[in-house]
N, C-alpha and C. Protein backbone atom coordinates (compact mmCIF):
# COMPACT_ATOMS: atom_id res chain seq x y z
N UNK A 1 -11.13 18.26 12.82
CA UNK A 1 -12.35 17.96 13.52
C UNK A 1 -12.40 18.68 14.86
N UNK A 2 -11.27 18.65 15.62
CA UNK A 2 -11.00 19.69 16.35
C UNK A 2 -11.86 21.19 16.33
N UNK A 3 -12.14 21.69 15.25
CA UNK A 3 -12.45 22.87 15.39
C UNK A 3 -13.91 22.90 15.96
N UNK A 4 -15.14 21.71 15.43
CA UNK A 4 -16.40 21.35 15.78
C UNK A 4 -16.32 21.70 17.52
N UNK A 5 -15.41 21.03 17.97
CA UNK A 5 -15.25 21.10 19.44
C UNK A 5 -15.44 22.36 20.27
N UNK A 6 -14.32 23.18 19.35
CA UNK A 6 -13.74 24.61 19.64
C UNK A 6 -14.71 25.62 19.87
N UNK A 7 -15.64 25.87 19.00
CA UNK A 7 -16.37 26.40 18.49
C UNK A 7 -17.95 26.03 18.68
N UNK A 8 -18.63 27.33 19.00
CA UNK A 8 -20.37 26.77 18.89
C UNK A 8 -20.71 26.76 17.48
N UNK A 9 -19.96 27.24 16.28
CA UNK A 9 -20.63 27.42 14.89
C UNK A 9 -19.50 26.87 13.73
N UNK A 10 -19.68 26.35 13.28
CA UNK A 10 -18.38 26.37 11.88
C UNK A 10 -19.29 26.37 10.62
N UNK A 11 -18.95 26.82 10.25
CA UNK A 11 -19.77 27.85 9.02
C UNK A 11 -19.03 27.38 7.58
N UNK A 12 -20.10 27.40 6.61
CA UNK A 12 -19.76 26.89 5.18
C UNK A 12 -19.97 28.34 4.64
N UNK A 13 -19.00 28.64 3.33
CA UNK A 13 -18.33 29.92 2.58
C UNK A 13 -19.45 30.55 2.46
N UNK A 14 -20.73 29.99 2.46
CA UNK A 14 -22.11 30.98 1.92
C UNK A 14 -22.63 30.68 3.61
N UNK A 15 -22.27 30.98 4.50
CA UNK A 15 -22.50 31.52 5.71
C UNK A 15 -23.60 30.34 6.46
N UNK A 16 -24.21 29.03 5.87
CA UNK A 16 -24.41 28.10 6.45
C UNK A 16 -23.24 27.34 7.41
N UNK A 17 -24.46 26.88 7.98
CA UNK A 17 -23.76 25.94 9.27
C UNK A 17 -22.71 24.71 8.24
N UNK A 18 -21.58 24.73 8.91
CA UNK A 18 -21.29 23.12 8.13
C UNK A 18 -21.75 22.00 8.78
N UNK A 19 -21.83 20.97 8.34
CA UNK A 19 -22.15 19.45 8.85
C UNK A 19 -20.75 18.72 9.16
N UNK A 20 -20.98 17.93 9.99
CA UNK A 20 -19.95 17.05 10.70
C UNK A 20 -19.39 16.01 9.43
N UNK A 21 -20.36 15.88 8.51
CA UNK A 21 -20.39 14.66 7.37
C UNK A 21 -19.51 15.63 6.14
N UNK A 22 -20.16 17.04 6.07
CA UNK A 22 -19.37 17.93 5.03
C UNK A 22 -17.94 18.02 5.20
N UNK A 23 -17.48 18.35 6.80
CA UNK A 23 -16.33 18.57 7.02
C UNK A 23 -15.29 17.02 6.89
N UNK A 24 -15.86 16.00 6.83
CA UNK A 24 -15.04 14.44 6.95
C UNK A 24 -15.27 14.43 5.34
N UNK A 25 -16.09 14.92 4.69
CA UNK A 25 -15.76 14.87 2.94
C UNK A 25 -14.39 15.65 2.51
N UNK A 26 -14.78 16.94 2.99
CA UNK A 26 -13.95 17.55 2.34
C UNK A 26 -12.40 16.95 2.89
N UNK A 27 -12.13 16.78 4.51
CA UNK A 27 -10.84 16.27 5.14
C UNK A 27 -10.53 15.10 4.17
N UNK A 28 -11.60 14.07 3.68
CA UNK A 28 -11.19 12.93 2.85
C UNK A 28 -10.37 13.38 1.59
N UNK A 29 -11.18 14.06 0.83
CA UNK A 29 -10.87 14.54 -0.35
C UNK A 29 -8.95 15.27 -0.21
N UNK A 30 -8.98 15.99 0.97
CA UNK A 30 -7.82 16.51 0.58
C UNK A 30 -6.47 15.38 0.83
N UNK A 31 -6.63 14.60 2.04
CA UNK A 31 -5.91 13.81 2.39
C UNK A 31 -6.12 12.69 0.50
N UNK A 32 -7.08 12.46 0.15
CA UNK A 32 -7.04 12.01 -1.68
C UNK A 32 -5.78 12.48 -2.38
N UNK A 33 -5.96 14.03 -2.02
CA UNK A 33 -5.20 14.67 -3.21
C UNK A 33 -3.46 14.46 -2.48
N UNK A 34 -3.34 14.24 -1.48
CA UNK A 34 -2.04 14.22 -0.92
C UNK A 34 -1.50 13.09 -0.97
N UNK A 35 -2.02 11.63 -0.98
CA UNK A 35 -2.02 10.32 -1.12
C UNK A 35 -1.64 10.00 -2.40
N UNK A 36 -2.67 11.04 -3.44
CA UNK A 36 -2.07 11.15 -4.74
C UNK A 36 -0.83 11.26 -4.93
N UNK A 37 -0.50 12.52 -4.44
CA UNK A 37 0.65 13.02 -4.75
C UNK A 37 1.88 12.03 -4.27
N UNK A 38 2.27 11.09 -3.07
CA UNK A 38 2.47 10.49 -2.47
C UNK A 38 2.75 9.23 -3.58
N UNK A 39 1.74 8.88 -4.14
CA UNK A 39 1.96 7.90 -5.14
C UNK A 39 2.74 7.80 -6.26
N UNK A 40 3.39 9.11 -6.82
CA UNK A 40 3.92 9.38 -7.58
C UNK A 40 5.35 9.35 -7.25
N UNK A 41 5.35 8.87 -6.29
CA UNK A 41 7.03 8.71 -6.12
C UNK A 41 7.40 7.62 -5.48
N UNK A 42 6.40 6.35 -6.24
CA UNK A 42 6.08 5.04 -6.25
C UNK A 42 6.95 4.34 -7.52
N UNK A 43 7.30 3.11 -7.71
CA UNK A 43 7.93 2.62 -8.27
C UNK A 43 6.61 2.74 -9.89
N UNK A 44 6.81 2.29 -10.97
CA UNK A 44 6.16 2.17 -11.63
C UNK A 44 5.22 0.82 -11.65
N UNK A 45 6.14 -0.33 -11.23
CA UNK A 45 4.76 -1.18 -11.05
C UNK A 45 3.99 -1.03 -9.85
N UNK A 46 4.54 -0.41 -8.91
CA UNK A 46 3.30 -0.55 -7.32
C UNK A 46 2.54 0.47 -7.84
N UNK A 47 3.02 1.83 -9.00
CA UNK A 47 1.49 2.49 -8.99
C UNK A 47 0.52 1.71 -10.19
N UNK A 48 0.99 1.06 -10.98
CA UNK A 48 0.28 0.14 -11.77
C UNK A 48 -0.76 -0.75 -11.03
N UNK A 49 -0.26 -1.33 -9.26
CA UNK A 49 -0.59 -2.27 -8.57
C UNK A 49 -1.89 -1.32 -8.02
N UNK A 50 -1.68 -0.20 -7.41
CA UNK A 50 -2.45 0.64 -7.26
C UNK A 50 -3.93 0.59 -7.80
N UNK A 51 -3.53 1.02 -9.26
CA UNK A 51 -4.61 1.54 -9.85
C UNK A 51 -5.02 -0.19 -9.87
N UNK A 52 -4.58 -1.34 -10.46
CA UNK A 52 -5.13 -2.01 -10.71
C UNK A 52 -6.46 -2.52 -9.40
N UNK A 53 -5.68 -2.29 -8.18
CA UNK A 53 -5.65 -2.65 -7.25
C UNK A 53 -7.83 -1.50 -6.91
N UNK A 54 -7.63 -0.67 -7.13
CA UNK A 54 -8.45 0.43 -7.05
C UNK A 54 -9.86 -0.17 -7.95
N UNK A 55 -9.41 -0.85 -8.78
CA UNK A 55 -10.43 -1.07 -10.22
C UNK A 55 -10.64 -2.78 -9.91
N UNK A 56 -9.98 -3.91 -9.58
CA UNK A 56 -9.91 -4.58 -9.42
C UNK A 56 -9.71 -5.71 -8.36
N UNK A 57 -9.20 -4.83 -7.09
CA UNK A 57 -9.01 -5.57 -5.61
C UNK A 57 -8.06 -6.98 -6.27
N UNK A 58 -8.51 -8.09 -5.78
CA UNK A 58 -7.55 -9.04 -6.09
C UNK A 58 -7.87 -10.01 -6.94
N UNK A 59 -8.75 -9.44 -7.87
CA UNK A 59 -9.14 -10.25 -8.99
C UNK A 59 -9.14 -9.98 -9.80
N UNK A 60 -9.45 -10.92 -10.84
CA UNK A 60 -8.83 -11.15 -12.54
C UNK A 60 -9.41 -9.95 -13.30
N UNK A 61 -8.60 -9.71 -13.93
CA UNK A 61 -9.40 -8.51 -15.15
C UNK A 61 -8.97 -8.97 -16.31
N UNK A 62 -9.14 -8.31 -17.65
CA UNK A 62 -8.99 -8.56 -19.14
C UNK A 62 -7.66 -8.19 -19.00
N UNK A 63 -6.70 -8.70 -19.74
CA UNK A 63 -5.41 -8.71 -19.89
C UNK A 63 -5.32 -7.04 -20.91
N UNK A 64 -6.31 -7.34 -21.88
CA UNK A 64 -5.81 -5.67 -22.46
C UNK A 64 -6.05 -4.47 -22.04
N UNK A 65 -7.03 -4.77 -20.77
CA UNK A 65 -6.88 -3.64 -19.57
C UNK A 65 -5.57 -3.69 -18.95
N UNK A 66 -5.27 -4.43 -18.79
CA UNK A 66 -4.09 -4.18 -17.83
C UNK A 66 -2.61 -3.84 -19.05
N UNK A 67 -2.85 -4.34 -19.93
CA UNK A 67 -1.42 -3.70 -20.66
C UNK A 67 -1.96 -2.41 -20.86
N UNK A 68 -3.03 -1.87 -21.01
CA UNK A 68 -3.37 -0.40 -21.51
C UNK A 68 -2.42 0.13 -20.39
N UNK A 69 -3.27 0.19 -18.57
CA UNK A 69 -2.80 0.73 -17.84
C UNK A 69 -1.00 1.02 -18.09
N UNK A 70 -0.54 -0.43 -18.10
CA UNK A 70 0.88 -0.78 -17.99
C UNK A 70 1.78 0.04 -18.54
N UNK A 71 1.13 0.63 -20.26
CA UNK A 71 1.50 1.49 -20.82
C UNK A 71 1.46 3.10 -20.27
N UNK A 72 0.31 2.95 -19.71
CA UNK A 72 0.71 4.71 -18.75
C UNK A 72 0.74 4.35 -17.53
N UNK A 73 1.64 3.53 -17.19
CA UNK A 73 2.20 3.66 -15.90
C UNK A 73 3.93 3.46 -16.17
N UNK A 74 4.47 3.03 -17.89
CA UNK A 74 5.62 2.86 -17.77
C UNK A 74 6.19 1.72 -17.21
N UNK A 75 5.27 0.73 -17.00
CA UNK A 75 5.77 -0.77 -17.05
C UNK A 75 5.15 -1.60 -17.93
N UNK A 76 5.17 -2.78 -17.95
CA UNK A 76 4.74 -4.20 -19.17
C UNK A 76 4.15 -5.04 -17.82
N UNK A 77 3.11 -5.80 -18.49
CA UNK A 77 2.31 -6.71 -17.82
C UNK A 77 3.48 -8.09 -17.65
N UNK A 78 4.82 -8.19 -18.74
CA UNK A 78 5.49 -9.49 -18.76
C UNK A 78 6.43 -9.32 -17.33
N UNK A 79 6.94 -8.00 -17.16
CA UNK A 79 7.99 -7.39 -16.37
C UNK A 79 7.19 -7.70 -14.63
N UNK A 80 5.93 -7.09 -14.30
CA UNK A 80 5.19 -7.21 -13.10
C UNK A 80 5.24 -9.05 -12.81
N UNK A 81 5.22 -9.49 -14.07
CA UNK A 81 5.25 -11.01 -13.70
C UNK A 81 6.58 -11.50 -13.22
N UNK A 82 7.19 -11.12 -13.85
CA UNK A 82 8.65 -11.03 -13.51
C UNK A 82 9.03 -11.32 -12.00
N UNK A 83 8.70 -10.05 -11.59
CA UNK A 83 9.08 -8.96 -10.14
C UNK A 83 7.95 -10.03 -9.00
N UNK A 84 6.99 -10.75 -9.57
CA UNK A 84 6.41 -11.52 -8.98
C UNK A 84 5.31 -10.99 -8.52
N UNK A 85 4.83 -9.90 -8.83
CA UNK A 85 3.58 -9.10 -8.14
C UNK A 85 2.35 -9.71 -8.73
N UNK A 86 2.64 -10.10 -9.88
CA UNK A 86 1.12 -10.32 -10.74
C UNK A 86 1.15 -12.02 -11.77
N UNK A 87 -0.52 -12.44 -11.70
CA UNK A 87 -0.37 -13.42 -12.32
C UNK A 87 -0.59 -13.07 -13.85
N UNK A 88 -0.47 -13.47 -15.08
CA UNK A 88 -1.30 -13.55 -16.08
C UNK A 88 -1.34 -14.58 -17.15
N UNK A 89 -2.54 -14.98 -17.62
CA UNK A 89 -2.42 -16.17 -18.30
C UNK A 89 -4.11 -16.45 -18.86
N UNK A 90 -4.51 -16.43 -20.27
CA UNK A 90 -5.34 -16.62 -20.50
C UNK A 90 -6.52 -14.99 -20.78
N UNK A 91 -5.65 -14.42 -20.93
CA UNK A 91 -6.42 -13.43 -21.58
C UNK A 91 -6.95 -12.74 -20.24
N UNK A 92 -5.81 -13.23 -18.83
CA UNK A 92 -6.75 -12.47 -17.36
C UNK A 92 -5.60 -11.92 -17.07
N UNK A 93 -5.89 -11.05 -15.87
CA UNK A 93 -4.63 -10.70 -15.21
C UNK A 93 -5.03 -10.32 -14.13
N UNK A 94 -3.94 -10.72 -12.93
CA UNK A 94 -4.63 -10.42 -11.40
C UNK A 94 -3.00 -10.31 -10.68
N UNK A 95 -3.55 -9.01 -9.48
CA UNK A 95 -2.60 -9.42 -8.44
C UNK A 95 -2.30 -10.46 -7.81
N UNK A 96 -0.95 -10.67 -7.18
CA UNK A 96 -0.55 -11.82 -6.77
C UNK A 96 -1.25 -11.84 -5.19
N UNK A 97 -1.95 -12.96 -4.59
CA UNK A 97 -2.80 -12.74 -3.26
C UNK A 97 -1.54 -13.01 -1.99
N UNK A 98 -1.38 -12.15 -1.21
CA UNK A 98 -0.31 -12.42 0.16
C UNK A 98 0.05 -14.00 0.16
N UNK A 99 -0.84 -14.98 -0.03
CA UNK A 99 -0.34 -16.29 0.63
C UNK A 99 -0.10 -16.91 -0.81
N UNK A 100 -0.26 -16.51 -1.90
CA UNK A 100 0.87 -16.84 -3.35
C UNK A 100 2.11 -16.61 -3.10
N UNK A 101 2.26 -15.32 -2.03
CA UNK A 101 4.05 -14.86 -2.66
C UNK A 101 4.80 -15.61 -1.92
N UNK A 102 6.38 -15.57 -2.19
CA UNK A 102 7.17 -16.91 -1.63
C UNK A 102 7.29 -16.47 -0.55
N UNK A 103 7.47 -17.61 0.45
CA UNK A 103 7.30 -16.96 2.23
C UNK A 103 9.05 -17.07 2.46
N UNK A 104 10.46 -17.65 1.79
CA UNK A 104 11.92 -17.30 1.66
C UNK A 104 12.23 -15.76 0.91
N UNK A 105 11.13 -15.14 0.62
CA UNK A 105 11.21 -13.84 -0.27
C UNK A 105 12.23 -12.91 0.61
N UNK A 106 13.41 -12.78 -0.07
CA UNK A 106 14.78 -11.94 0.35
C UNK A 106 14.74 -10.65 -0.89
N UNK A 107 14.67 -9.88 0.34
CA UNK A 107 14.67 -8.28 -0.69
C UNK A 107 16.15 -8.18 -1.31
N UNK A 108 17.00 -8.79 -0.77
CA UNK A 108 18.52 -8.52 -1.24
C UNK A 108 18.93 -9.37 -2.36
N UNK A 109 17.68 -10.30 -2.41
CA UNK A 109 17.98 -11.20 -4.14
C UNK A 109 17.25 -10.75 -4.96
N UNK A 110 16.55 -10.44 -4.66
CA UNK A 110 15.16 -9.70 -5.78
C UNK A 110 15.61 -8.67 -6.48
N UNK A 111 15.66 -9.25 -7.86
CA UNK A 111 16.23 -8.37 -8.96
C UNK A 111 14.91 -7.09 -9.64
N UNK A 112 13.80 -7.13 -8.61
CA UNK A 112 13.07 -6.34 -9.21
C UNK A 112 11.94 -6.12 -7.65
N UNK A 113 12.65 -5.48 -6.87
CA UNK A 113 12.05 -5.37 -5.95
C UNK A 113 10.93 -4.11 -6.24
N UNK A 114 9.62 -3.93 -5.37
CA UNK A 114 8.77 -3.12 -5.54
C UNK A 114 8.03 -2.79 -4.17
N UNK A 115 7.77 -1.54 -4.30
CA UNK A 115 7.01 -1.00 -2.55
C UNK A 115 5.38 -2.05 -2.53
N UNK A 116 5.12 -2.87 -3.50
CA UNK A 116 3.75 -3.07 -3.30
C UNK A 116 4.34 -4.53 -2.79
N UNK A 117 5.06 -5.10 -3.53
CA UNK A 117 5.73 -6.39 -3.33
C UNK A 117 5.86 -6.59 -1.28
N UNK A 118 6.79 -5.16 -1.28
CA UNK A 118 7.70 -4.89 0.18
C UNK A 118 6.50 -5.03 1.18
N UNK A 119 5.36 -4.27 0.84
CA UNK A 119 4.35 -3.79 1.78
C UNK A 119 3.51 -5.41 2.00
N UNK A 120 3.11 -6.31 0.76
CA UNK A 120 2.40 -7.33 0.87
C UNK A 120 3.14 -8.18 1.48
N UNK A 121 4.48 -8.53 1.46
CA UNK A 121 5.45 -9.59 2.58
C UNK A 121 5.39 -9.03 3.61
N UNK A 122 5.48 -7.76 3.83
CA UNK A 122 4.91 -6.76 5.23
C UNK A 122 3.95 -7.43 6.23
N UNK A 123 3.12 -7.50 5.27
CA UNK A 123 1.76 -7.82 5.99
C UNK A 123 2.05 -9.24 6.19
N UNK A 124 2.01 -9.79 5.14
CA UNK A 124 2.40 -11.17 5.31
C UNK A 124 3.49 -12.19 6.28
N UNK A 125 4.38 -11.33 6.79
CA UNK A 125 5.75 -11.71 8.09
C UNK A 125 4.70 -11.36 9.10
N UNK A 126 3.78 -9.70 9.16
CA UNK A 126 3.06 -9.54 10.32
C UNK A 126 1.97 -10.92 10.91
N UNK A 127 1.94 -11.71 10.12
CA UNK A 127 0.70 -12.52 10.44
C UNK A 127 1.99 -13.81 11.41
N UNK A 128 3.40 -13.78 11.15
CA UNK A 128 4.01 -14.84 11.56
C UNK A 128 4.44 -13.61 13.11
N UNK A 129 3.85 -13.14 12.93
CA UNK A 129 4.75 -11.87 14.46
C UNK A 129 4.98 -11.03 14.07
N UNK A 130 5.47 -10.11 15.16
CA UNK A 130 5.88 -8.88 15.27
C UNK A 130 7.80 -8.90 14.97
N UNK A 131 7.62 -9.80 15.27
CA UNK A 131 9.62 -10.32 15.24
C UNK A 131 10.00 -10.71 13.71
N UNK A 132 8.75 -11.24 13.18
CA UNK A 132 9.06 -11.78 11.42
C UNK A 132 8.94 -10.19 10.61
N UNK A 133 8.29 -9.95 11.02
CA UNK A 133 7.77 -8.70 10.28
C UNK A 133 9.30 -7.37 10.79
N UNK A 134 9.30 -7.36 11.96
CA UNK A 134 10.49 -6.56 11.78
C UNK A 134 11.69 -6.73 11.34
N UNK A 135 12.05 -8.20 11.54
CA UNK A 135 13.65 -8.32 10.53
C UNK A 135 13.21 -7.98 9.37
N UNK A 136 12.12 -8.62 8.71
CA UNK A 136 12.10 -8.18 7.23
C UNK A 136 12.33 -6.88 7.04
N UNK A 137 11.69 -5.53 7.80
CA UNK A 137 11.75 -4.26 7.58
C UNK A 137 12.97 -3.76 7.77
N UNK A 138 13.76 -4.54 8.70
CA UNK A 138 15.15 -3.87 8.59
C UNK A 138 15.81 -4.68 7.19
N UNK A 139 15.26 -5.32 7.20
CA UNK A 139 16.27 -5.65 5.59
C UNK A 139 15.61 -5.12 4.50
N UNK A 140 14.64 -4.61 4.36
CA UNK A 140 14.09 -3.73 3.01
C UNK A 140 14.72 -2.11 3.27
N UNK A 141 15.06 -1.83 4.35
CA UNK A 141 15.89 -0.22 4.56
C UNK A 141 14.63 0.88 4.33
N UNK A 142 15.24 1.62 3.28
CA UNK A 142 14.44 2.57 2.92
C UNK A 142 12.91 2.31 2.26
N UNK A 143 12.64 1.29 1.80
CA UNK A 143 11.29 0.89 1.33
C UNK A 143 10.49 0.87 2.08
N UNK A 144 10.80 0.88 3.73
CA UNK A 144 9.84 0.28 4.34
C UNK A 144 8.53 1.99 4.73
N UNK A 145 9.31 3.04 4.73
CA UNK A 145 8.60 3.93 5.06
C UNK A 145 7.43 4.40 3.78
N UNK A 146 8.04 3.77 2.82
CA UNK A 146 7.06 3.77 1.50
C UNK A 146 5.91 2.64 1.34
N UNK A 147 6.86 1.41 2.37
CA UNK A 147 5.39 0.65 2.04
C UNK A 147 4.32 0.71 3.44
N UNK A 148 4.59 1.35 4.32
CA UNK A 148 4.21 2.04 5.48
C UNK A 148 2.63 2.73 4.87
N UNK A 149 3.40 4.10 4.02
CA UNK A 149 2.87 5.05 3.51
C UNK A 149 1.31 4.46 2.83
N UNK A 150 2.10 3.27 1.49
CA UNK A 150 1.30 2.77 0.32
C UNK A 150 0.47 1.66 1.18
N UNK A 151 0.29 1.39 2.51
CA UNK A 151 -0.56 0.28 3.20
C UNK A 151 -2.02 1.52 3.91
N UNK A 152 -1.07 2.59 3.90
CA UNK A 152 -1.94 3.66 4.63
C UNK A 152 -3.24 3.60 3.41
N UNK A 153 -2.67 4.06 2.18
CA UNK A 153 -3.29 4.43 0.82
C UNK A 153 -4.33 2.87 0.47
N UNK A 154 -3.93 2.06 0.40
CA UNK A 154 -4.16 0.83 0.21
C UNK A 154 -5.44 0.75 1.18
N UNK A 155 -5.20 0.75 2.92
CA UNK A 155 -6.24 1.11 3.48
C UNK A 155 -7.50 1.69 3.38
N UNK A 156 -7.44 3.05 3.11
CA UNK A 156 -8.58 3.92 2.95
C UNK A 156 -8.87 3.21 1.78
N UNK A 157 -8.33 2.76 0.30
CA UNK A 157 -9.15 2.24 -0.97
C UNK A 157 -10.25 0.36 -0.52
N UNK A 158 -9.49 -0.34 0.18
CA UNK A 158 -10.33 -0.66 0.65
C UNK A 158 -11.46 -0.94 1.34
N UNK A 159 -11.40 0.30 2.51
CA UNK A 159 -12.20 0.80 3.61
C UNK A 159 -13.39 0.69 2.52
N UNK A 160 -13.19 2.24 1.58
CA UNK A 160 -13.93 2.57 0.20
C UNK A 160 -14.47 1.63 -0.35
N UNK A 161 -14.09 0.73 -0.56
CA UNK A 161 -14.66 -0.11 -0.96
C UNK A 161 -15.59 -1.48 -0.69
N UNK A 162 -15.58 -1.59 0.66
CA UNK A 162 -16.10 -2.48 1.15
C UNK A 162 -15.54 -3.44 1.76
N UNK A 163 -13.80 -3.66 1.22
CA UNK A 163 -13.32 -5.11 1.39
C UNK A 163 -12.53 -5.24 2.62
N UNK A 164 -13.11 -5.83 3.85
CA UNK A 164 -12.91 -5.78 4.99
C UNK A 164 -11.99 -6.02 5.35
N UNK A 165 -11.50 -7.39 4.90
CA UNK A 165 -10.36 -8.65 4.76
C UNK A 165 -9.20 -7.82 4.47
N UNK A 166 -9.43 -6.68 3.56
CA UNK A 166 -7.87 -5.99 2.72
C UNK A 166 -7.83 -5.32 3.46
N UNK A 167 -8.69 -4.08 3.78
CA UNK A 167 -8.37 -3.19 4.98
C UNK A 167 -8.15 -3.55 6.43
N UNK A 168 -8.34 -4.50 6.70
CA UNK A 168 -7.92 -5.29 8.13
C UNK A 168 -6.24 -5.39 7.80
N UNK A 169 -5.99 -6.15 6.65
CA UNK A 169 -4.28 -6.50 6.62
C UNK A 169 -3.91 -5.20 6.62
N UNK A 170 -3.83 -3.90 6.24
CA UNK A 170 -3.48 -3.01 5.45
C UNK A 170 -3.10 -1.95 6.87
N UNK A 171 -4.71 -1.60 7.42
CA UNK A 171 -4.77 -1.32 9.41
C UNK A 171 -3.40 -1.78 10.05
N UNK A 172 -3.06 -3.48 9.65
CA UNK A 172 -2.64 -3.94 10.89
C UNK A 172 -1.34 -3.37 10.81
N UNK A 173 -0.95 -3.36 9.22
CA UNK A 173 0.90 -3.08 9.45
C UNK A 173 1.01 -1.11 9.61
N UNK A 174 0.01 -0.57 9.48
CA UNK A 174 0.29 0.57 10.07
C UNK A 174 -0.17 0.93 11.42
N UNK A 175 -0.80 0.44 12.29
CA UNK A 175 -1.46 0.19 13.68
C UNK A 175 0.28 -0.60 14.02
N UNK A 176 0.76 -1.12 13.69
CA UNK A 176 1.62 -2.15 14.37
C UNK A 176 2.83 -1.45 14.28
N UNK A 177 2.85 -0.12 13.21
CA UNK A 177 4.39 0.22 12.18
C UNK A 177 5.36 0.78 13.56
N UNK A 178 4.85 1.51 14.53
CA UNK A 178 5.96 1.92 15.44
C UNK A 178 6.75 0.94 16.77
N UNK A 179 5.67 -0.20 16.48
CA UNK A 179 6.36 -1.12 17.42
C UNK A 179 7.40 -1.70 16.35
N UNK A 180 7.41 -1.64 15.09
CA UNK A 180 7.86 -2.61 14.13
C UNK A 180 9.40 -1.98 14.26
N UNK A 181 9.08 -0.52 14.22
CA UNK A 181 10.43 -0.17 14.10
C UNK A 181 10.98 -0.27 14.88
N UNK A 182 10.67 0.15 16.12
CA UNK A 182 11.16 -0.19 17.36
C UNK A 182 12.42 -1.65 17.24
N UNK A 183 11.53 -2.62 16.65
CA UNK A 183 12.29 -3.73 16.90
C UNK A 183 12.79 -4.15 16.09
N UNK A 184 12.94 -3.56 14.81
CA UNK A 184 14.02 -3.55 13.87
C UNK A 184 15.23 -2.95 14.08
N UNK A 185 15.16 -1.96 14.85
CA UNK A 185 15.99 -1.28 15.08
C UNK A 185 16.99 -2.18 16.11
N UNK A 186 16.63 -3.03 16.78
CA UNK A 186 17.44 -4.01 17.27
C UNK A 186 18.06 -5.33 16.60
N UNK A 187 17.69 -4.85 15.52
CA UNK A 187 17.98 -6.30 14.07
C UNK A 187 19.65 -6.13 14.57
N UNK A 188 20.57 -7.08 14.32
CA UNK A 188 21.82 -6.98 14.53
C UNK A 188 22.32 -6.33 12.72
N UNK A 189 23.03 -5.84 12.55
CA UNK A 189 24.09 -5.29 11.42
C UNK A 189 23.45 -6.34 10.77
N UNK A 190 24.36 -7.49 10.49
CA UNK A 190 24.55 -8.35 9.77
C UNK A 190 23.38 -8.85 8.78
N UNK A 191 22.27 -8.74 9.69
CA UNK A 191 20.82 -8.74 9.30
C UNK A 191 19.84 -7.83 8.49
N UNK A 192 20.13 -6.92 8.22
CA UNK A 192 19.60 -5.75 7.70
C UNK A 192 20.48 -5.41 6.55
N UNK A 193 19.64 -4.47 6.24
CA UNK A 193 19.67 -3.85 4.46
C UNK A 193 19.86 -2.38 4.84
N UNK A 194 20.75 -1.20 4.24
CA UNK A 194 21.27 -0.02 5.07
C UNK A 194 20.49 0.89 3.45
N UNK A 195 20.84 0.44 2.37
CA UNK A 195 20.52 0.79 1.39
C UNK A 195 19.56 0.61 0.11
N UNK A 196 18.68 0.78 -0.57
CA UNK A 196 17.97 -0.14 -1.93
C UNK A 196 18.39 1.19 -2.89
């Protein structure tokens, strides 16, 4: 956007003026394709959570939608239940909402931990402080820069979409992420997670 500034003219390939609105499309679109890419080196259920998440926000869909997805994403709708991310029952299926998941949730017992899981207790410690939210991040280790990333992604799909409430939680833990570390980084040893 910078360049608008720079410049008296910025010019589109067939020698028109560009628009301020053309240039925030196209910046969207590419930051899309990079977010994409970004996602792919997501666990298999958080990109399942994703897409569901994209098509569905936090409500129920047909259960044989969601095993379709499940199948090209390389997980099972029984397994996400498992891992605790998702409800299903009755021919529905829905993400699990922040104030469902268990508020004792220890990344170091969780036999099926996930970046969507990591990122929603994220948000969810952020609402008890800045102090809840950072021990947790030092005990998730390496997840946390992924669920950092996937709150960024998560963000813009709700922005997109209208849902204020999701993109507010989603804002806060990346608006908040460098104080977070900051004060994780003072977690004592004993307290923290070095590895997942």
């Amino acid at each position: 956007m910078a360049v608008f500034s720079r410049y008296s003219r910025v010019l589109e390939t067939n020698g028109e003026p560009m628009r301020v609105r053309t240039a925030l499309q196209l910046i969207n679109q590419v930051l899309d394709e990079v977010l994409t890419q970004q996602e792919g080196e997501l666990d298999a259920d958080t990109r399942w959570a994703v897409a569901w998440f994209e098509q569905y926000g936090m409500e129920e869909g047909p259960y044989g939608v969601a095993e379709t997805l499940s199948s090209s994403k390389n997980t099972a709708v029984s397994g996400m239940v498992e891992a605790g991310i998702v409800k299903s029952g009755i021919g529905k299926v829905r993400l699990l909402k922040r104030d469902e998941l268990p508020t004792d949730w220890d990344p170091l017992r969780d036999q099926r931990v996930t970046v969507w899981e990591v990122t929603q207790q994220l948000i969810r410690a952020l609402a008890e402080g800045e102090a809840a939210a950072a021990q947790l991040l030092a005990r998730v280790g390496g997840l946390g820069d992924a669920a950092r990333d996937l709150a960024y992604r998560l963000y813009l799909l709700a922005e997109r979409k209208g849902w204020a409430q999701e993109a507010l939680a989603y804002n806060s833990l990346v608006v908040s992420w460098p104080q977070l570390v900051a004060l994780a980084g003072g977690v004592p040893d004993a307290a923290r997670q070095t590895t997942f």
